[in-house]
C-alpha atoms as a PDB file:
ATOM      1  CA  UNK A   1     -44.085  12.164 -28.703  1.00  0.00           C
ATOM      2  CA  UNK A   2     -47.283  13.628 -30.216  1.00  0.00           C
ATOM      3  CA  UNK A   3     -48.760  10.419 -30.732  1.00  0.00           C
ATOM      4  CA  UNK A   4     -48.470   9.542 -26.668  1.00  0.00           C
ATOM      5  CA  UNK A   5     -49.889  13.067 -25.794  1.00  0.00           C
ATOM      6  CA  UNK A   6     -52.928  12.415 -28.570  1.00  0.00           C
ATOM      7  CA  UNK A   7     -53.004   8.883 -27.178  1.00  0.00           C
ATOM      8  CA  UNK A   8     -53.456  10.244 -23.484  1.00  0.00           C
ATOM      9  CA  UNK A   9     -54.994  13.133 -23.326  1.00  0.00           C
ATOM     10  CA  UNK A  10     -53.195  16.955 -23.321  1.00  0.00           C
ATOM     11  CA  UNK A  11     -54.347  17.612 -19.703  1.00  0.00           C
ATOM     12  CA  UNK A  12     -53.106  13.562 -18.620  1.00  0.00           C
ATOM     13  CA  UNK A  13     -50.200  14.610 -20.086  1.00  0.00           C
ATOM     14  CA  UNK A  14     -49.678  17.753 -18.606  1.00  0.00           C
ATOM     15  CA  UNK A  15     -50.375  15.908 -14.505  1.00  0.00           C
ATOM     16  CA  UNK A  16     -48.086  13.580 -15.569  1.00  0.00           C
ATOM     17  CA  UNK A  17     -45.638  15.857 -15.817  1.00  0.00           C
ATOM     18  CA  UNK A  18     -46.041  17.664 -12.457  1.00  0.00           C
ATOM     19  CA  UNK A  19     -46.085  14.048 -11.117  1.00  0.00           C
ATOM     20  CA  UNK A  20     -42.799  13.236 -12.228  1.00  0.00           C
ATOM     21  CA  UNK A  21     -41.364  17.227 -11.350  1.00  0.00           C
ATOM     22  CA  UNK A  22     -43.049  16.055  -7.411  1.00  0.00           C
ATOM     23  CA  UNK A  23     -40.663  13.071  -7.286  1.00  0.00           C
ATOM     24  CA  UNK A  24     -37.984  15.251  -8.436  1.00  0.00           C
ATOM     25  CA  UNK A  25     -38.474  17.982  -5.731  1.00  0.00           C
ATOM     26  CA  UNK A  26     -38.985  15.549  -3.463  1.00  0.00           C
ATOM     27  CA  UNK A  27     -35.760  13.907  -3.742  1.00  0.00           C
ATOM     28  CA  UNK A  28     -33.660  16.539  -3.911  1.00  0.00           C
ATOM     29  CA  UNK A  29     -35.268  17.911  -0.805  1.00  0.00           C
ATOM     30  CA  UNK A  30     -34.429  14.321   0.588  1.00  0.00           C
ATOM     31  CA  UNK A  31     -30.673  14.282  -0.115  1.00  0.00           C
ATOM     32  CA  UNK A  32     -30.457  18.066   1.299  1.00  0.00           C
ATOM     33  CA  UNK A  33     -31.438  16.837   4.708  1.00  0.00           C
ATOM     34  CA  UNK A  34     -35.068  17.762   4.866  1.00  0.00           C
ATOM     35  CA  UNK A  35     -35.874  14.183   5.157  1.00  0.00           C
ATOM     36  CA  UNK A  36     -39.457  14.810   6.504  1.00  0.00           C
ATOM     37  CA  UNK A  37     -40.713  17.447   4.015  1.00  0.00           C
ATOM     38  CA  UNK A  38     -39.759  15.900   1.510  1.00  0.00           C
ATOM     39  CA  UNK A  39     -41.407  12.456   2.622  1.00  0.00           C
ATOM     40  CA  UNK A  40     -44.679  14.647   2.744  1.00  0.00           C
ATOM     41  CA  UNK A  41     -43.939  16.479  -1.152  1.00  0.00           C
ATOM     42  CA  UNK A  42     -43.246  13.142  -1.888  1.00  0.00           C
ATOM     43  CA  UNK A  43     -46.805  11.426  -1.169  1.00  0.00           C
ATOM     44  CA  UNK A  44     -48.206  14.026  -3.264  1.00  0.00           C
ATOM     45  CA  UNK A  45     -47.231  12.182  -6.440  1.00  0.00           C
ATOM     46  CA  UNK A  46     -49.465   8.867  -5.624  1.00  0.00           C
ATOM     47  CA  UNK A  47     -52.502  11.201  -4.547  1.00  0.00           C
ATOM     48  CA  UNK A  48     -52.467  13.007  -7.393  1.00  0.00           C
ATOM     49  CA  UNK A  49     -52.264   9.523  -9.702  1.00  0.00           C
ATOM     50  CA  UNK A  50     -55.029   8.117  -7.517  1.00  0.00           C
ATOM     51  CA  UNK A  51     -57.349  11.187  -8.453  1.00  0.00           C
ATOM     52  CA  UNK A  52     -56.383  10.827 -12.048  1.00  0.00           C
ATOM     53  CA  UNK A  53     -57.203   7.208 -12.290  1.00  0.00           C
ATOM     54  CA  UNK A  54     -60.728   7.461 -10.141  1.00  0.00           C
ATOM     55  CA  UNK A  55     -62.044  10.604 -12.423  1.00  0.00           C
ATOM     56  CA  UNK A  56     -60.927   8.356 -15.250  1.00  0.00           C
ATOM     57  CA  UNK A  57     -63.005   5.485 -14.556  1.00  0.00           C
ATOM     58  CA  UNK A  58     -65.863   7.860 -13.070  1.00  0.00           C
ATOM     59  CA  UNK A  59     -66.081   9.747 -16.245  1.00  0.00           C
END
């Protein structure tokens, strides 16, 4: 586990996690009927990936 947080970077690490705890809201604001909110929590995850990988290459 230390290797893949050296190998990516502590702060890469560290969006990565809020990514995946996004997806997580998200669905279980899904499957307790608030089918719209969570479609909008939900989109957050591939925004937040998208400005990861752009300040990555435009580093």
């Amino acid at each position: 586990m230390r290797d893949f947080i050296k190998g990516i970077g502590g702060l890469n690490f560290v969006m990565l996690l809020l990514v995946i705890s996004i997806i997580i809201v998200s669905e279980i604001m899904f499957f307790q009927g608030n089918k719209l909110d969570a479609i909008f929590i939900g989109l957050w995850a591939p925004t937040i990936l998208g400005f990861m990988i752009y300040l990555k290459k435009h580093r």
